[in-house]
N, C-alpha and C. Protein backbone atom coordinates (compact mmCIF):
# COMPACT_ATOMS: atom_id res chain seq x y z
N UNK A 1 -11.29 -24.48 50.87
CA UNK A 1 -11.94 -23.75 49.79
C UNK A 1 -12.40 -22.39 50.34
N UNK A 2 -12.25 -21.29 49.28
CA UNK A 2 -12.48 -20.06 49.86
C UNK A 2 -13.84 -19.56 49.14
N UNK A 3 -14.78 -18.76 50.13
CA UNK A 3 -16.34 -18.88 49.27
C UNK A 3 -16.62 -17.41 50.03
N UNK A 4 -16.98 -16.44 49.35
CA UNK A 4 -17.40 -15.08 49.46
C UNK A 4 -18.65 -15.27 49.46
N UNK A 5 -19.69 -14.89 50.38
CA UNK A 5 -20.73 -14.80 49.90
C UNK A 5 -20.95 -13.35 49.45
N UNK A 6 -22.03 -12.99 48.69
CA UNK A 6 -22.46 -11.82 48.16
C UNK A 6 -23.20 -10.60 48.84
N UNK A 7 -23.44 -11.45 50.04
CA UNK A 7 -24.14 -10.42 50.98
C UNK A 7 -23.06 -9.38 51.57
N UNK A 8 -21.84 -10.13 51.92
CA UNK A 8 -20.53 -9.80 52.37
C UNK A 8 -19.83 -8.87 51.38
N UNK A 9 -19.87 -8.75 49.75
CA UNK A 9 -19.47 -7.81 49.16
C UNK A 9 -20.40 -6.92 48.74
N UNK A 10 -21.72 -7.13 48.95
CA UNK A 10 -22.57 -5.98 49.20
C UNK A 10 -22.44 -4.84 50.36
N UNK A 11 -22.28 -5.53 51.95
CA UNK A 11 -21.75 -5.15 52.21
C UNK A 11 -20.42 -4.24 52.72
N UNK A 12 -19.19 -4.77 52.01
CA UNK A 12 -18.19 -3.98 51.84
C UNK A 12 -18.21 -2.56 51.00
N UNK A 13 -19.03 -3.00 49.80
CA UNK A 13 -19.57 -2.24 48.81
C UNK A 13 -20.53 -0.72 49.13
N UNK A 14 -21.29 -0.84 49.90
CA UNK A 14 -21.90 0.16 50.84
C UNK A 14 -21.17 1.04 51.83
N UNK A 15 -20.16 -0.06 52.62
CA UNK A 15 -19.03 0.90 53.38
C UNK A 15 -17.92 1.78 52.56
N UNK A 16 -18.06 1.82 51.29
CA UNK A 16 -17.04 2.66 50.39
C UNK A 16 -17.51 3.75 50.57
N UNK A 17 -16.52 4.35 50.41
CA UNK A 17 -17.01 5.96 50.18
C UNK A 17 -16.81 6.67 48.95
N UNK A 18 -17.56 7.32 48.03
CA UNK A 18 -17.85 7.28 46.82
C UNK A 18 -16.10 7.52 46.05
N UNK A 19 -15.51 8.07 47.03
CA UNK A 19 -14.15 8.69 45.91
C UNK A 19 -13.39 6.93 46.02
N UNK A 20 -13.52 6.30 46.71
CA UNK A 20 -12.90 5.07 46.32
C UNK A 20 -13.12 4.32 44.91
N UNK A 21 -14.80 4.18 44.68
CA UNK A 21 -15.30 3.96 43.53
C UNK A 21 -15.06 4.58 42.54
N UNK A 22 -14.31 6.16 42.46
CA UNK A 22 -13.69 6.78 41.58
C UNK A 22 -12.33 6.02 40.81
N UNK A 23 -11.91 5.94 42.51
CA UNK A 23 -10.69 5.62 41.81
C UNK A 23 -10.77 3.47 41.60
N UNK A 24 -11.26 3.01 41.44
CA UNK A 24 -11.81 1.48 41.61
C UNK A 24 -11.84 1.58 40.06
N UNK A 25 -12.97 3.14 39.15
CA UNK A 25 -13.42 3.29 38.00
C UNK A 25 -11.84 3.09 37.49
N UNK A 26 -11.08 4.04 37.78
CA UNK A 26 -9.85 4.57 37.03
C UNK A 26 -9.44 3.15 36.77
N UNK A 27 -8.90 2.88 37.87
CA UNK A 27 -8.01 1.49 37.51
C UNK A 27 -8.60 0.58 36.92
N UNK A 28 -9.61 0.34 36.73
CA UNK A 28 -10.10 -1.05 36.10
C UNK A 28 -10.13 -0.08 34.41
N UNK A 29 -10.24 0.91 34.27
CA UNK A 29 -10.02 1.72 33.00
C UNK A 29 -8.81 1.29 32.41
N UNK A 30 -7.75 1.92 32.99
CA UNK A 30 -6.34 1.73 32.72
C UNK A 30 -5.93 0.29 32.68
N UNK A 31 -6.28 -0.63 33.46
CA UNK A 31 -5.77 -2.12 33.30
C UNK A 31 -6.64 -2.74 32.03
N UNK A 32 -7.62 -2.22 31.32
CA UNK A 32 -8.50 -2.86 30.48
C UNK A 32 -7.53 -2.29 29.17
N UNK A 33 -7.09 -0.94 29.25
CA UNK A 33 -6.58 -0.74 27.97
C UNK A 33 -4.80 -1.07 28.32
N UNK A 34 -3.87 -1.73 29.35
CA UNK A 34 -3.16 -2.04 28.77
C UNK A 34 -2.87 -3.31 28.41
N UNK A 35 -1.88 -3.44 27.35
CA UNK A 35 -1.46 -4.91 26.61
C UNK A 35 -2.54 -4.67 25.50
N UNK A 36 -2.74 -3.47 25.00
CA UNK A 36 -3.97 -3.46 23.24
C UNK A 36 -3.15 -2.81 22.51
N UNK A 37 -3.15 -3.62 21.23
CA UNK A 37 -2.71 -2.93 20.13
C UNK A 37 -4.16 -2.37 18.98
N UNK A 38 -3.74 -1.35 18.35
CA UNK A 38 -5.02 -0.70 17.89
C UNK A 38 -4.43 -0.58 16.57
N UNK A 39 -3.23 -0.56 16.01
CA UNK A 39 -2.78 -0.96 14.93
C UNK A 39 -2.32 -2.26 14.23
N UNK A 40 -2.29 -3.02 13.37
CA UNK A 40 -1.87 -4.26 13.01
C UNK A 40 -0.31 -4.12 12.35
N UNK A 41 0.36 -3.23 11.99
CA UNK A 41 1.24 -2.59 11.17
C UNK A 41 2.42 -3.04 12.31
N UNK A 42 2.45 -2.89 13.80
CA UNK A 42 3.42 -3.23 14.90
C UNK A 42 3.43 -4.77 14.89
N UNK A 43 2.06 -5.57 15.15
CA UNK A 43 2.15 -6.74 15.07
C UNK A 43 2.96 -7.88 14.32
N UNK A 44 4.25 -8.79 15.06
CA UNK A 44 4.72 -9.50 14.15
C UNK A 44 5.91 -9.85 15.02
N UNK A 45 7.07 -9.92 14.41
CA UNK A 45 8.33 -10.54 15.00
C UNK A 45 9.37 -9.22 14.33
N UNK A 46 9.98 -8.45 15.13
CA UNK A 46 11.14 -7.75 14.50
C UNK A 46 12.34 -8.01 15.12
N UNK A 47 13.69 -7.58 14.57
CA UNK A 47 15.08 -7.46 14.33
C UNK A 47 15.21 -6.13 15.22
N UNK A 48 15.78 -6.14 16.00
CA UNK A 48 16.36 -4.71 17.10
C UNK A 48 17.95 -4.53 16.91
N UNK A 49 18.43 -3.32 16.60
CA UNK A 49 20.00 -3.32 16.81
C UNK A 49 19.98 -2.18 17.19
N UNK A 50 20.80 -1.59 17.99
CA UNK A 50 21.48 -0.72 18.38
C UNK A 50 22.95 -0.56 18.85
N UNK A 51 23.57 0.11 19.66
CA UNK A 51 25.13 1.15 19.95
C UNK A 51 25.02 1.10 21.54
N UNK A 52 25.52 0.16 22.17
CA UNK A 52 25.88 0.52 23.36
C UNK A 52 26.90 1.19 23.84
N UNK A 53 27.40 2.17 24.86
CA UNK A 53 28.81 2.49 24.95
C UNK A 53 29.31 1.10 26.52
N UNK A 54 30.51 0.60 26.10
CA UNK A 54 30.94 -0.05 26.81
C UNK A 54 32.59 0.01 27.66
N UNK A 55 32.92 1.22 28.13
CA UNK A 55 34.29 1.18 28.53
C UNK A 55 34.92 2.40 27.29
N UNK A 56 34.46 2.95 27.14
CA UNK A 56 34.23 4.06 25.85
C UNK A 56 34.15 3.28 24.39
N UNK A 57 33.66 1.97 24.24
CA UNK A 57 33.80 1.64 23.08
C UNK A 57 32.39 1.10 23.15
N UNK A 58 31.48 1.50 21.35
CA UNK A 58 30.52 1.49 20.61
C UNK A 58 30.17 -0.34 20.40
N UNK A 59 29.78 -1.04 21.47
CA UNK A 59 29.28 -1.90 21.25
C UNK A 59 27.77 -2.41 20.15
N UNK A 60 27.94 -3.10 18.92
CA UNK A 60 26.52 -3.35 18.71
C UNK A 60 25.97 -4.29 19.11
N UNK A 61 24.65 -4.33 19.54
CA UNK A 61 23.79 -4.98 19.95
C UNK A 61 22.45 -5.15 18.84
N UNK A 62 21.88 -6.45 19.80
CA UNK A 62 20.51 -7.07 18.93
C UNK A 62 19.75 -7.32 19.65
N UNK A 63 18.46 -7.58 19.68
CA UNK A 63 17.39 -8.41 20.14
C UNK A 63 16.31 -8.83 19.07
N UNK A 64 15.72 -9.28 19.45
CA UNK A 64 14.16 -9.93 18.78
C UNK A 64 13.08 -9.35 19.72
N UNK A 65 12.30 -8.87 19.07
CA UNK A 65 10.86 -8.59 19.73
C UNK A 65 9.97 -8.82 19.10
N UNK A 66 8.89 -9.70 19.77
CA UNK A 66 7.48 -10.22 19.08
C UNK A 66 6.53 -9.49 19.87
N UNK A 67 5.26 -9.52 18.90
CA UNK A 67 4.23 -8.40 19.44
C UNK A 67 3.09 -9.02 19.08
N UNK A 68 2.24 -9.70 19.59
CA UNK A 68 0.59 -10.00 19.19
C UNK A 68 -0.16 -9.04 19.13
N UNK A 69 -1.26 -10.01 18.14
CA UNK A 69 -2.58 -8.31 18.33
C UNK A 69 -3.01 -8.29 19.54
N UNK A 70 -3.10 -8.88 20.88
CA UNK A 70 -3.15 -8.86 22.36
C UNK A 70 -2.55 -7.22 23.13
N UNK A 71 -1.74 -7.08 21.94
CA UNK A 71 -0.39 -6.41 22.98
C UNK A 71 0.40 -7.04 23.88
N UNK A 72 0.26 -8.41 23.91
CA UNK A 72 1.29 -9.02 24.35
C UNK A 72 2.55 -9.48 23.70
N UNK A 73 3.71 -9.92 24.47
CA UNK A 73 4.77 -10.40 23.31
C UNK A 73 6.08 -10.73 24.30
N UNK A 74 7.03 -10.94 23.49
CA UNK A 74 8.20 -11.00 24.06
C UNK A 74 9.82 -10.13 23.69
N UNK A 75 10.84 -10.22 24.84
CA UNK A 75 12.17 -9.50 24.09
C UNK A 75 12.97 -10.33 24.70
N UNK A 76 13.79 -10.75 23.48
CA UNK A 76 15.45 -11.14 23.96
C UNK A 76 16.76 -10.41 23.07
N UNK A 77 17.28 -10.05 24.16
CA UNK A 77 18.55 -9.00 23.85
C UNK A 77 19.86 -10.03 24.00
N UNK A 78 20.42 -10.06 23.15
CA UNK A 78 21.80 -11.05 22.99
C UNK A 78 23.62 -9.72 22.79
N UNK A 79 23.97 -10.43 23.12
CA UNK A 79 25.42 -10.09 23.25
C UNK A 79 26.16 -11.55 23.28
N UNK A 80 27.62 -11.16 22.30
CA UNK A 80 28.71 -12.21 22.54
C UNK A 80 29.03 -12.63 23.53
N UNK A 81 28.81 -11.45 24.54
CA UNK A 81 29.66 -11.93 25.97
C UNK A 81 28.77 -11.29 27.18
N UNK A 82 28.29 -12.22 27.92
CA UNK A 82 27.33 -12.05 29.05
C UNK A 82 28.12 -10.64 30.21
N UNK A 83 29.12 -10.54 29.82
CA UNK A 83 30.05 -9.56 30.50
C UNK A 83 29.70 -8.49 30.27
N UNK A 84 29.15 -7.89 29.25
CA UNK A 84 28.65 -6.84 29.01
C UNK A 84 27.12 -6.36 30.04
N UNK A 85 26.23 -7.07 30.15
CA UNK A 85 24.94 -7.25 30.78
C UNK A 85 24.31 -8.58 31.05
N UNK A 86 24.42 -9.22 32.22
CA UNK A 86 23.34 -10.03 33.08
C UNK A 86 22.19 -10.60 32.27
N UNK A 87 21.69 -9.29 32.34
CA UNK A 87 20.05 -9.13 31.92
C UNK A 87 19.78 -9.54 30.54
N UNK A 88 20.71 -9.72 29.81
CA UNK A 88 20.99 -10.39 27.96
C UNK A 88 20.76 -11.68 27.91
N UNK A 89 20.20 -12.02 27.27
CA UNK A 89 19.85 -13.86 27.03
C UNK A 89 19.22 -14.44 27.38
N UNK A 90 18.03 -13.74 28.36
CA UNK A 90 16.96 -14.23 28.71
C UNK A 90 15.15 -13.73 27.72
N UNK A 91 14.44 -14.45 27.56
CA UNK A 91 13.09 -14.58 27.25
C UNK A 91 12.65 -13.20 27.97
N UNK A 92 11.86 -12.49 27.96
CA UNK A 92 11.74 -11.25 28.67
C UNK A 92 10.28 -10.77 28.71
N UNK A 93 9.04 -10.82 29.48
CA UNK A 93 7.86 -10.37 28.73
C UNK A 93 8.09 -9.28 28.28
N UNK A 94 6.62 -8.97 27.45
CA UNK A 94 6.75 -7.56 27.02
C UNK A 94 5.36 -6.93 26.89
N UNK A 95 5.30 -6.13 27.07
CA UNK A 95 3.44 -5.53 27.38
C UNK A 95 3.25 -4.22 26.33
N UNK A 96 2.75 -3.93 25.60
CA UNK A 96 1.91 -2.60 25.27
C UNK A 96 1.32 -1.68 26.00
N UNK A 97 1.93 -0.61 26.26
CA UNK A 97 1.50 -0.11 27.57
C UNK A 97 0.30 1.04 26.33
N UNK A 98 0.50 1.98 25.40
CA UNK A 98 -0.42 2.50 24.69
C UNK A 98 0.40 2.54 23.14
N UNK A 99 -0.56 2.72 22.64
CA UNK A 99 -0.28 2.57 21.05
C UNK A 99 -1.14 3.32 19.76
N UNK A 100 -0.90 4.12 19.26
CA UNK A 100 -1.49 4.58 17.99
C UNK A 100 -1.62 3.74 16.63
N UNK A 101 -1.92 4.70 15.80
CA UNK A 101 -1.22 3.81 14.29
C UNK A 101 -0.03 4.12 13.89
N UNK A 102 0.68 5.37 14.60
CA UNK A 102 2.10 5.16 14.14
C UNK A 102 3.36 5.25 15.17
N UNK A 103 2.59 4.76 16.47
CA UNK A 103 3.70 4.99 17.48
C UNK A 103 3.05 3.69 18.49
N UNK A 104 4.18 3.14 18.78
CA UNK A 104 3.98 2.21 20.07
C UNK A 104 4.68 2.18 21.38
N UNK A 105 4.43 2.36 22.28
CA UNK A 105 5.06 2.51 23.42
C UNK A 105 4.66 0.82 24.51
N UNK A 106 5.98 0.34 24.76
CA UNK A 106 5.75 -1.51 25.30
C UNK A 106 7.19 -1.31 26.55
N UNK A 107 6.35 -2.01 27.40
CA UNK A 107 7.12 -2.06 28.78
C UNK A 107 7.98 -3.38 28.32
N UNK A 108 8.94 -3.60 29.04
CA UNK A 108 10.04 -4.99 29.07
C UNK A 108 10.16 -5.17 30.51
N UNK A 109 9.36 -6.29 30.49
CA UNK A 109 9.36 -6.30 32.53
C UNK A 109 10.81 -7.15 32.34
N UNK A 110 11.67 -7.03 32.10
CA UNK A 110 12.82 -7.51 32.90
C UNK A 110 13.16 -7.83 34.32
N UNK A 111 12.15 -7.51 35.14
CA UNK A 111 12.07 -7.44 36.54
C UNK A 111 11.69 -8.88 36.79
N UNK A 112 10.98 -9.69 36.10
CA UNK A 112 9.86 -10.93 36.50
C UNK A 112 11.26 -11.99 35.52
N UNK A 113 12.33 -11.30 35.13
CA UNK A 113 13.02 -12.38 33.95
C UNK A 113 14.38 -12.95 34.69
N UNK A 114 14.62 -11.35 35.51
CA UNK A 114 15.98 -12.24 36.28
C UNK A 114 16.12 -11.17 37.49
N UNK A 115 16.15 -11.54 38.40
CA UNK A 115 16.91 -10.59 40.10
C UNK A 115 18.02 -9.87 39.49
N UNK A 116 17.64 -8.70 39.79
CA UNK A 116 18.55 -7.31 39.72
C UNK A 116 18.79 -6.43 38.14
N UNK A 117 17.29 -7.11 37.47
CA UNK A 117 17.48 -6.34 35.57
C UNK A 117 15.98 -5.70 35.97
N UNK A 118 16.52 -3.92 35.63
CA UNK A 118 15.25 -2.74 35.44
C UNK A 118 14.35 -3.08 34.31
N UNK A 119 13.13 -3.06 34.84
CA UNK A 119 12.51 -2.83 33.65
C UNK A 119 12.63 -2.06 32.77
N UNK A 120 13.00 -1.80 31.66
CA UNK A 120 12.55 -0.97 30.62
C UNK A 120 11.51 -0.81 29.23
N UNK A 121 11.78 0.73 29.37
CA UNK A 121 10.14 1.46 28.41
C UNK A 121 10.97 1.46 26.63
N UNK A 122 9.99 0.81 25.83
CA UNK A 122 10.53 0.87 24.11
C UNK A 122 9.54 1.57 23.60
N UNK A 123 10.17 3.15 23.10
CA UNK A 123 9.06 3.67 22.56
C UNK A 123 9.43 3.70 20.85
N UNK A 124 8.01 3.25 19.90
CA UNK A 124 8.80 3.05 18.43
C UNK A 124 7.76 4.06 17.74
N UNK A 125 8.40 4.89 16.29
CA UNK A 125 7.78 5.22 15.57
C UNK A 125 8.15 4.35 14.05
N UNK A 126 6.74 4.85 13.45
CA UNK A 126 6.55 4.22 11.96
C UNK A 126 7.61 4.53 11.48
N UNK A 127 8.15 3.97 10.64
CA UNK A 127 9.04 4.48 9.81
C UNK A 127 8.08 4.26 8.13
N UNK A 128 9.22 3.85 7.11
CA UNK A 128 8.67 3.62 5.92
C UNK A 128 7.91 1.99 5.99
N UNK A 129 7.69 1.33 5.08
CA UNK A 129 7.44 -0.01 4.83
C UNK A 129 7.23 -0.98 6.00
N UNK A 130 8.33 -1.19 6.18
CA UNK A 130 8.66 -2.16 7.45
C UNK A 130 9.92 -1.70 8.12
N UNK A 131 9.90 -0.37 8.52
CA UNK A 131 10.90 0.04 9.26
C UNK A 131 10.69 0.73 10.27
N UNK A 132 10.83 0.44 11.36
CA UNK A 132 10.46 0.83 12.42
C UNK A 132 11.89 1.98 13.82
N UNK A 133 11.94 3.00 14.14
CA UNK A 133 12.58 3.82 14.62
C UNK A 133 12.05 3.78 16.23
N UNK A 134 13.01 4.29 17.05
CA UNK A 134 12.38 4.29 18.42
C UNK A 134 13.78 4.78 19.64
N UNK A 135 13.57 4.39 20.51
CA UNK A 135 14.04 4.69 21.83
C UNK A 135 14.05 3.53 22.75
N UNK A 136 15.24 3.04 23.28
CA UNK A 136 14.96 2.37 24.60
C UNK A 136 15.39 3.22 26.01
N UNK A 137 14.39 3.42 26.86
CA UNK A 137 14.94 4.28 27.88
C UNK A 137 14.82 5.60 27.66
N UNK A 138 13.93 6.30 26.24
CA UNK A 138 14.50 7.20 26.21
C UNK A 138 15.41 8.66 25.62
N UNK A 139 16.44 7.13 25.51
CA UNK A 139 17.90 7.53 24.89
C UNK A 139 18.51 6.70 23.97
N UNK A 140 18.45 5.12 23.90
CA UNK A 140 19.32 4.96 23.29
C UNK A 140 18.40 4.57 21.94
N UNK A 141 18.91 5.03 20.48
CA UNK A 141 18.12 4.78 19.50
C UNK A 141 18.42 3.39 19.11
N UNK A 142 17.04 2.65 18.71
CA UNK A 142 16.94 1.79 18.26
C UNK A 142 16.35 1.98 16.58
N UNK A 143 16.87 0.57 15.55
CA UNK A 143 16.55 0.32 14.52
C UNK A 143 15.76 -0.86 14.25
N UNK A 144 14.75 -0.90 13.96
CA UNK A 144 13.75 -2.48 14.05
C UNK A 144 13.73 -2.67 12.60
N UNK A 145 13.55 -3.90 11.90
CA UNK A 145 13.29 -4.11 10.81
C UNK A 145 12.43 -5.43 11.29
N UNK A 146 11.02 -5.44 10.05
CA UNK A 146 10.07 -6.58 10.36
C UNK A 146 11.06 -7.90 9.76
N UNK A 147 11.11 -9.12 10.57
CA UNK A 147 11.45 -10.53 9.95
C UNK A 147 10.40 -11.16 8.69
């Protein structure tokens, strides 16, 4: 069993030197606000399609992405044929990295889902009703519709 006493992180605590506690502030800042959603309008289960290029030909693609009011959630990206990408067909977390009321930006740790798939960044804007517009990477446009 492992037991800290308090005298011992008082101590450590005293040997800091104030710009550490700066940056101690920052990060516990930044880790508190990610995975929050501040809109309810993202929250839910959506439909993803997009246009891959594959060998010069316009592959379409799909996934599912779910989003709690947490900012937590999940992505799975499917294809007919695993030949196209590895990294397709697996459960995938997914995090809220920051978010407005009409824009969401959510990491896809693909990294923690399978050896040798990049994480990637999904950035979405509002669209009308339940239509949602965005970017994976970036670059490639995505189309979301709420389920």
């Amino acid at each position: 069993m492992f037991l800290i006493h308090l005298d011992e992180i008082s101590k450590g605590l005293r040997a800091m030197k104030p710009q550490h506690f700066v940056m101690m502030f920052l990060a516990a800042i930044s880790f508190s606000a990610f995975g929050q959603v501040t809109d309810s309008f993202f929250v839910g289960t959506w439909k993803v399609s997009w246009e891959r290029n594959w060998k010069n030909k316009m592959l379409p693609q799909k996934a599912t992405i779910v989003i709690d009011q947490a900012g937590r959630g999940s992505w799975n990206a499917f294809s007919k044929s695993r030949k196209y990408d590895n990294c397709y067909g697996h459960d995938v977390a997914a995090a809220v990295v920051s978010s407005s009321e009409n824009a969401i930006t959510i990491q896809l740790k693909q990294t923690e889902a399978m050896l040798g798939c990049a994480d990637q960044m999904v950035e979405l804007r509002r669209g009308d009703n339940n239509t949602v517009f965005g970017t994976l990477d970036s670059s490639t446009k995505l189309a979301l519709t709420k389920k």
